[in-house]
N, C-alpha and C. Protein backbone atom coordinates (compact mmCIF):
# COMPACT_ATOMS: atom_id res chain seq x y z
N UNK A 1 -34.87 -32.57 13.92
CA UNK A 1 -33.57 -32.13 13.46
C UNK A 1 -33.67 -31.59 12.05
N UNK A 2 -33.06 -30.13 11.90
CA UNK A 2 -33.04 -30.06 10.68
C UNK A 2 -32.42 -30.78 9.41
N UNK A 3 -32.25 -30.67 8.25
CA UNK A 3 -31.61 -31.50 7.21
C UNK A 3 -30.10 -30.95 6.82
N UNK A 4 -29.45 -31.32 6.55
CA UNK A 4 -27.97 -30.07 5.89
C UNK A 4 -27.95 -30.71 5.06
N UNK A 5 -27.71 -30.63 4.05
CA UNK A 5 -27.32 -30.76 2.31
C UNK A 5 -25.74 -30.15 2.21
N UNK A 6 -24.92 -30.85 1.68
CA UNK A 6 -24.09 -30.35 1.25
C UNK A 6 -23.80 -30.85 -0.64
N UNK A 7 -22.83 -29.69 -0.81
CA UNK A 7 -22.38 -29.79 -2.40
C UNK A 7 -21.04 -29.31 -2.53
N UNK A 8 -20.71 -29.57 -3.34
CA UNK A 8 -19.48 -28.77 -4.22
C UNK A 8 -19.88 -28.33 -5.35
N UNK A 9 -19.33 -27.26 -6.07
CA UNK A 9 -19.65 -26.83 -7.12
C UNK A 9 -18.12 -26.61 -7.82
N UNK A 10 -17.82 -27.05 -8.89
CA UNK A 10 -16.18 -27.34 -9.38
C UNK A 10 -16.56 -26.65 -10.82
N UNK A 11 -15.39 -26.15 -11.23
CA UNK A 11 -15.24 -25.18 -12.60
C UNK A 11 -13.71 -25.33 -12.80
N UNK A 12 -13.60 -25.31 -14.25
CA UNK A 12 -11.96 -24.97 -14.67
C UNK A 12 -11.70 -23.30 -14.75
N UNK A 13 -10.99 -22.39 -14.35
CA UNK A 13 -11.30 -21.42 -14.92
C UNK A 13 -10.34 -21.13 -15.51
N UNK A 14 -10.28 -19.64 -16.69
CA UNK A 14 -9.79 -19.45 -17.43
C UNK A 14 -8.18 -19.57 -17.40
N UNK A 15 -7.56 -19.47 -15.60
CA UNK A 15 -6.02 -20.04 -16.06
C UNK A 15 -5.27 -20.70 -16.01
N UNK A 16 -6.29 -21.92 -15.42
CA UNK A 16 -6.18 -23.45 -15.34
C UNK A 16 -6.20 -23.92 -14.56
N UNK A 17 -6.73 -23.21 -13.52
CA UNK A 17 -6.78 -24.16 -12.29
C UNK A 17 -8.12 -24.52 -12.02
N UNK A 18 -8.16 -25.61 -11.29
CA UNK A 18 -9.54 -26.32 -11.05
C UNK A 18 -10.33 -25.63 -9.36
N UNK A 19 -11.28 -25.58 -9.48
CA UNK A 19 -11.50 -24.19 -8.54
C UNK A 19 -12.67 -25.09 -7.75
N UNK A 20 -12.75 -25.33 -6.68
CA UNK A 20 -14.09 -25.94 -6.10
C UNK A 20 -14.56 -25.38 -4.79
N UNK A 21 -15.96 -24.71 -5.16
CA UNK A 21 -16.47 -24.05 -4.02
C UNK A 21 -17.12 -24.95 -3.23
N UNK A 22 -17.27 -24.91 -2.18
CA UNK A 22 -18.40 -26.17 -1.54
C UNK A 22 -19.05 -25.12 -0.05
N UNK A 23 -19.97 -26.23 0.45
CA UNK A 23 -20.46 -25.55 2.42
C UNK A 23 -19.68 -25.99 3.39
N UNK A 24 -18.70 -27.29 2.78
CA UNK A 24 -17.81 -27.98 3.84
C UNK A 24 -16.77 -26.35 4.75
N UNK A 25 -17.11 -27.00 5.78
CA UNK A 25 -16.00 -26.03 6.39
C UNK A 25 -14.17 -26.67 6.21
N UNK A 26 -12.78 -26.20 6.17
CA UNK A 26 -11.87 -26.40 6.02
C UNK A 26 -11.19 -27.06 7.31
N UNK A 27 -12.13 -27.19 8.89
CA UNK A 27 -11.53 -27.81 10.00
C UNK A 27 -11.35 -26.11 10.89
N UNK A 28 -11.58 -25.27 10.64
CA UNK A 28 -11.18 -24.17 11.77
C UNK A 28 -12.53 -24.27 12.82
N UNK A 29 -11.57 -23.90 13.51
CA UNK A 29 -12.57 -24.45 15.21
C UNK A 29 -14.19 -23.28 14.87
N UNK A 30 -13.73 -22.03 14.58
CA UNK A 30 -14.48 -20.89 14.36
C UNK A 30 -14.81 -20.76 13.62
N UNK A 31 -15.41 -21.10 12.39
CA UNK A 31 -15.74 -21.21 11.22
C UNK A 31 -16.84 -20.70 11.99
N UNK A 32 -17.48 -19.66 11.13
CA UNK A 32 -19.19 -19.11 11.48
C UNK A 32 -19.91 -19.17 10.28
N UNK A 33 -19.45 -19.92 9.54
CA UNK A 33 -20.44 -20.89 8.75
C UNK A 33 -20.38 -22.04 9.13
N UNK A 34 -20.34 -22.39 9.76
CA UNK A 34 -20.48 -23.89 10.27
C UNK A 34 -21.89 -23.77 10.05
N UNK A 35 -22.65 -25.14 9.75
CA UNK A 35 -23.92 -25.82 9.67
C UNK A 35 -24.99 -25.12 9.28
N UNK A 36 -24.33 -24.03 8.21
CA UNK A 36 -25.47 -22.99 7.22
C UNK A 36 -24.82 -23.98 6.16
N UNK A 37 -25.91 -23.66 5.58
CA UNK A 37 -25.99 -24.05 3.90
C UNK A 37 -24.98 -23.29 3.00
N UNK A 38 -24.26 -22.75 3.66
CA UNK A 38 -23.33 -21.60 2.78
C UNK A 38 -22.19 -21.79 1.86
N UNK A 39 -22.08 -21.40 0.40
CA UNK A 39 -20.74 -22.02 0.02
C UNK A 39 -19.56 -20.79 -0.09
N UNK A 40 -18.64 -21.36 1.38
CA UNK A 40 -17.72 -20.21 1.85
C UNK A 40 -16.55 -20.81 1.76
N UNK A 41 -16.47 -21.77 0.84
CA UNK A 41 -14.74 -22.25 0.99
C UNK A 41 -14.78 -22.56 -0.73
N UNK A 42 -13.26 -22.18 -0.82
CA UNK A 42 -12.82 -22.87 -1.90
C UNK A 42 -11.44 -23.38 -1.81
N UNK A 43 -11.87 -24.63 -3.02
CA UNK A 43 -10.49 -25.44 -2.72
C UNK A 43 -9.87 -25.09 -4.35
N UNK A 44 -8.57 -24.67 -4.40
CA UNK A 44 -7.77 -24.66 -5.75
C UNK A 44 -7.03 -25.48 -5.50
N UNK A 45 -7.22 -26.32 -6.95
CA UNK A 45 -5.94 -27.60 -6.86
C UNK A 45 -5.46 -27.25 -8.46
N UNK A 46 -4.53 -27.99 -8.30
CA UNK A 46 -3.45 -28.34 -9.15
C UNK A 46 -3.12 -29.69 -9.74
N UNK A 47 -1.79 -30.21 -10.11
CA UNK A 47 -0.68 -29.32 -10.05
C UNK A 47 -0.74 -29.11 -11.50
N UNK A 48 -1.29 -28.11 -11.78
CA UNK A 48 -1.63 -27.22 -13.29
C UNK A 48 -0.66 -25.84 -12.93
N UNK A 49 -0.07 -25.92 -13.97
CA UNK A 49 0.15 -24.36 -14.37
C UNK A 49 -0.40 -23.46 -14.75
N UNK A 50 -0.44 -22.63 -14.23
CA UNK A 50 -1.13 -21.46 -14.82
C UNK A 50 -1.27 -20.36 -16.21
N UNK A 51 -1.95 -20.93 -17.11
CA UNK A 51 -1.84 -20.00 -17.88
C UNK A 51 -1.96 -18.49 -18.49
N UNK A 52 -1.64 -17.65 -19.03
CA UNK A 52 -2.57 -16.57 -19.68
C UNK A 52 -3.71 -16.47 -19.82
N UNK A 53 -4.41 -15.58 -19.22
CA UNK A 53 -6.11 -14.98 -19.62
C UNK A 53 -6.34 -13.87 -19.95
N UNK A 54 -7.38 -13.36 -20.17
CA UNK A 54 -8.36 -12.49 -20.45
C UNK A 54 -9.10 -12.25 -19.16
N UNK A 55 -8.68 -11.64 -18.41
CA UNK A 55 -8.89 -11.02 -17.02
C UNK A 55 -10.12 -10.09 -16.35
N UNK A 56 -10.92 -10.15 -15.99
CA UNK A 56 -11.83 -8.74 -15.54
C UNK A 56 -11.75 -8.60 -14.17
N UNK A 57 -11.45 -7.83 -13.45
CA UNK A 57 -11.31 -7.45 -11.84
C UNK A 57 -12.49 -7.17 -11.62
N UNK A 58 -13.10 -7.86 -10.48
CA UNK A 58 -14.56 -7.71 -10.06
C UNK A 58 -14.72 -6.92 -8.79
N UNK A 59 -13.51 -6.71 -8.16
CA UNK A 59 -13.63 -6.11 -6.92
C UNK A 59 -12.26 -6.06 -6.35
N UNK A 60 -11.65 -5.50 -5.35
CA UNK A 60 -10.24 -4.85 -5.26
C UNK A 60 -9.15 -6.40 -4.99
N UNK A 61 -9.57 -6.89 -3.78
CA UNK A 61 -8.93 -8.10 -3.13
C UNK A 61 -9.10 -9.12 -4.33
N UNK A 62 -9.91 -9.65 -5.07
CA UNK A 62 -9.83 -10.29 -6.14
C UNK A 62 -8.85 -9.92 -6.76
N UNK A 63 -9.13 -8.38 -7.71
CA UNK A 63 -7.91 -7.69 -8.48
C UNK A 63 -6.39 -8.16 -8.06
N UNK A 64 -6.28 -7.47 -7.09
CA UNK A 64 -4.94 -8.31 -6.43
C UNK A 64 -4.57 -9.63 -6.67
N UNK A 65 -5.47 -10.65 -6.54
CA UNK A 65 -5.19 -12.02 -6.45
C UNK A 65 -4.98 -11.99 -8.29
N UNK A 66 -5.83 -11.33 -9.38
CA UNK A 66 -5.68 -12.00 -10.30
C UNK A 66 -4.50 -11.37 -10.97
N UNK A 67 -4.03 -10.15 -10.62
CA UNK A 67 -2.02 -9.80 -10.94
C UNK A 67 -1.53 -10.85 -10.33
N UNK A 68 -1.24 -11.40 -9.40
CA UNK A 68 -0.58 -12.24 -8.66
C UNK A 68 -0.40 -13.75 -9.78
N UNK A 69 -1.68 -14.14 -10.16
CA UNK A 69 -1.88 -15.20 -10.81
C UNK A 69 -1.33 -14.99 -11.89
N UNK A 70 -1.15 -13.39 -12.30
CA UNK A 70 -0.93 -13.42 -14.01
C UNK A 70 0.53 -13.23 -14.13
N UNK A 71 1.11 -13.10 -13.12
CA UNK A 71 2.74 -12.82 -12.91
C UNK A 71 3.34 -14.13 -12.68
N UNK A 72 2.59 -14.95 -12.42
CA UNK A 72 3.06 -15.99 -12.37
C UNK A 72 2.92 -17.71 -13.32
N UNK A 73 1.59 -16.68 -14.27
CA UNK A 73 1.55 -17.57 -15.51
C UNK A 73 2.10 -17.65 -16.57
N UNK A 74 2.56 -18.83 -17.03
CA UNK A 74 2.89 -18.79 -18.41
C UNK A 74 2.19 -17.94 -19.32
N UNK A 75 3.03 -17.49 -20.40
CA UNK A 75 2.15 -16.35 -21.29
C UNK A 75 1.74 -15.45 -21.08
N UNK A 76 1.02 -14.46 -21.82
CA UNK A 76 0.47 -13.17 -21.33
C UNK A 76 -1.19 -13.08 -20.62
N UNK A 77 -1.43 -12.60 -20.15
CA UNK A 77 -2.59 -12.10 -19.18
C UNK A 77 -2.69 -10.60 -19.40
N UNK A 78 -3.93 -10.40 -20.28
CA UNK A 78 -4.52 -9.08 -20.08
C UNK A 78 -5.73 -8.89 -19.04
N UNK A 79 -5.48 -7.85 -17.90
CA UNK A 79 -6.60 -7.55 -17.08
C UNK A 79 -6.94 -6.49 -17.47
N UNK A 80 -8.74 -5.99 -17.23
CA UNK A 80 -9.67 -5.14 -17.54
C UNK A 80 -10.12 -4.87 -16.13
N UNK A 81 -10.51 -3.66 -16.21
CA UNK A 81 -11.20 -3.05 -15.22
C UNK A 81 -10.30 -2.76 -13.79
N UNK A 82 -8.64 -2.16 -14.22
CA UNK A 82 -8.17 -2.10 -13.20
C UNK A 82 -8.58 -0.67 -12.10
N UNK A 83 -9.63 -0.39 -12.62
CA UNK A 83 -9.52 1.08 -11.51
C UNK A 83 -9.76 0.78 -9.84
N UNK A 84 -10.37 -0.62 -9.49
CA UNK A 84 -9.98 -0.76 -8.24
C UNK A 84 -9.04 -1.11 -7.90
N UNK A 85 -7.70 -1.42 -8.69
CA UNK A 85 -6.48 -1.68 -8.29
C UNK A 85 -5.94 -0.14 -8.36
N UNK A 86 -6.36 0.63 -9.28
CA UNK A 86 -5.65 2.24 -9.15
C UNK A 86 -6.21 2.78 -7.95
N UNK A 87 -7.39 2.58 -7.56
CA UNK A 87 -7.64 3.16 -6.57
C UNK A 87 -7.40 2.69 -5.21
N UNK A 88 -7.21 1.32 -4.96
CA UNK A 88 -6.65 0.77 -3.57
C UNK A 88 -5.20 0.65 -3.21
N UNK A 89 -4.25 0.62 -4.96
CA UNK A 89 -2.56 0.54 -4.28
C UNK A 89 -2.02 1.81 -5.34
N UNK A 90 -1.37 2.63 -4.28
CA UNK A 90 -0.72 3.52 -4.85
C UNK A 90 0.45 2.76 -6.11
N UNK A 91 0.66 3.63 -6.75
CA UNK A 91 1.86 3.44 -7.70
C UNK A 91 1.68 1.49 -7.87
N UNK A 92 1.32 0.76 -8.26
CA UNK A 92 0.79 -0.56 -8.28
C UNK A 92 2.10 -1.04 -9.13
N UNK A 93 2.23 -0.69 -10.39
CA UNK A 93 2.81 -1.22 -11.63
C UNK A 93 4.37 -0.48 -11.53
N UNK A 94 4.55 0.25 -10.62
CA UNK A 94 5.85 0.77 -10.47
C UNK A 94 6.73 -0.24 -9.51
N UNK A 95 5.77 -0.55 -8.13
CA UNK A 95 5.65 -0.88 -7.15
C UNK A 95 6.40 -2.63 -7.56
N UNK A 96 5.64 -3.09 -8.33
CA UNK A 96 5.56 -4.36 -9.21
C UNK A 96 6.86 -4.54 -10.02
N UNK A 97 6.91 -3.40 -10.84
CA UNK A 97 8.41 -3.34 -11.46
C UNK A 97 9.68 -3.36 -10.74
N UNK A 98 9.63 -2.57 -9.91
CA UNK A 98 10.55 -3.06 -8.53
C UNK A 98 10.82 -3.58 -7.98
N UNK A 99 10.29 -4.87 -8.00
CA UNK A 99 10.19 -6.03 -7.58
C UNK A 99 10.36 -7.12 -8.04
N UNK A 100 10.80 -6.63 -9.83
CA UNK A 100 11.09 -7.46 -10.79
C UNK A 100 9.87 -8.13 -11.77
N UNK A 101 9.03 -7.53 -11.61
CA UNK A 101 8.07 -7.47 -12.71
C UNK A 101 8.08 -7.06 -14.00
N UNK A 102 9.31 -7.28 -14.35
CA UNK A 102 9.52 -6.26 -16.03
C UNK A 102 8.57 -6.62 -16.83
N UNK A 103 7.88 -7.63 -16.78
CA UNK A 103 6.74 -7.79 -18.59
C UNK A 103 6.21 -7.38 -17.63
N UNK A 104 5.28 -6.79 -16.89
CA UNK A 104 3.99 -6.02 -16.32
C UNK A 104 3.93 -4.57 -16.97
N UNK A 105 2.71 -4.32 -17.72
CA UNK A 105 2.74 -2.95 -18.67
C UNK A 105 1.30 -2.47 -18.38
N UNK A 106 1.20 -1.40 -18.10
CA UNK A 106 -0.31 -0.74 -17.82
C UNK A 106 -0.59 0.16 -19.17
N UNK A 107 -2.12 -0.29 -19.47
CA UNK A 107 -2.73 0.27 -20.76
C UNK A 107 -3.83 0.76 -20.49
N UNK A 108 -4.09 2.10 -20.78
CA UNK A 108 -5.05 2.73 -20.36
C UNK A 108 -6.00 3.20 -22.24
N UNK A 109 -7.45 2.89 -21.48
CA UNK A 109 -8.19 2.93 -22.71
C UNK A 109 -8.63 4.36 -22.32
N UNK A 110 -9.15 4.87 -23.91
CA UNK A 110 -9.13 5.95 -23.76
C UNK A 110 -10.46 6.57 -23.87
C-alpha cells in the first residue's frame, strides 16, 4: 500500500483572513484529487473582518475575487495589475458603480 501524507499549510493574509490550504478533500463524492498528494482546497475562516490592502491581481478569477474582498473591507484597498480585470469584464468600474460602488476609483499609471 502506498503512504498518503497529509498537511495543511495556514497563512494570515494581507486582509485578515486566515487562509488554509491543505490535500484533505471537502466531502464531494467527485473530488479528482482524491488520494493525490495535492493541495486543492482551501479553507477561509473568520469571523475577522476584512481589512484594506495593497493588492496585486495574479490572474483574472483571482482579480475578481480580490475587488470583491476590497468592497467589502473596512478601509481602503489599492489593487495593481488590473489589466486582467480590463481585459476579462467590460466596463468593470462603471459596472461596479452601478451597483453602488461609489468609493471604487480606477487609476491608471502612466
Amino acid at each position: 500500500m502506498g503512504r498518503h501524507c497529509s498537511f495543511t499549510f495556514c497563512f494570515e493574509c494581507s486582509c485578515g483572513a486566515l487562509v488554509r490550504i491543505t490535500t484533505r478533500c471537502l466531502g464531494a463524492v467527485a473530488c479528482r484529487f482524491h488520494g493525490r498528494d495535492f493541495q486543492h482546497t482551501a479553507k477561509i475562516g473568520g469571523p475577522r473582518r476584512l481589512r484594506g490592502a495593497d493588492l496585486v491581481i495574479p490572474d483574472l478569477r483571482a482579480g475578481f475575487g480580490y475587488v470583491l474582498a476590497a468592497l467589502v473591507a473596512e478601509g481602503t484597498s489599492t489593487i495593481a495589475e488590473t489589466r486582467y480585470l480590463e481585459r476579462g469584464y467590460e466596463q468593470l468600474v462603471a459596472k461596479l458603480a452601478a451597483v453602488g460602488a461609489a468609493s471604487f476609483a480606477q487609476v491608471r499609471a502612466l
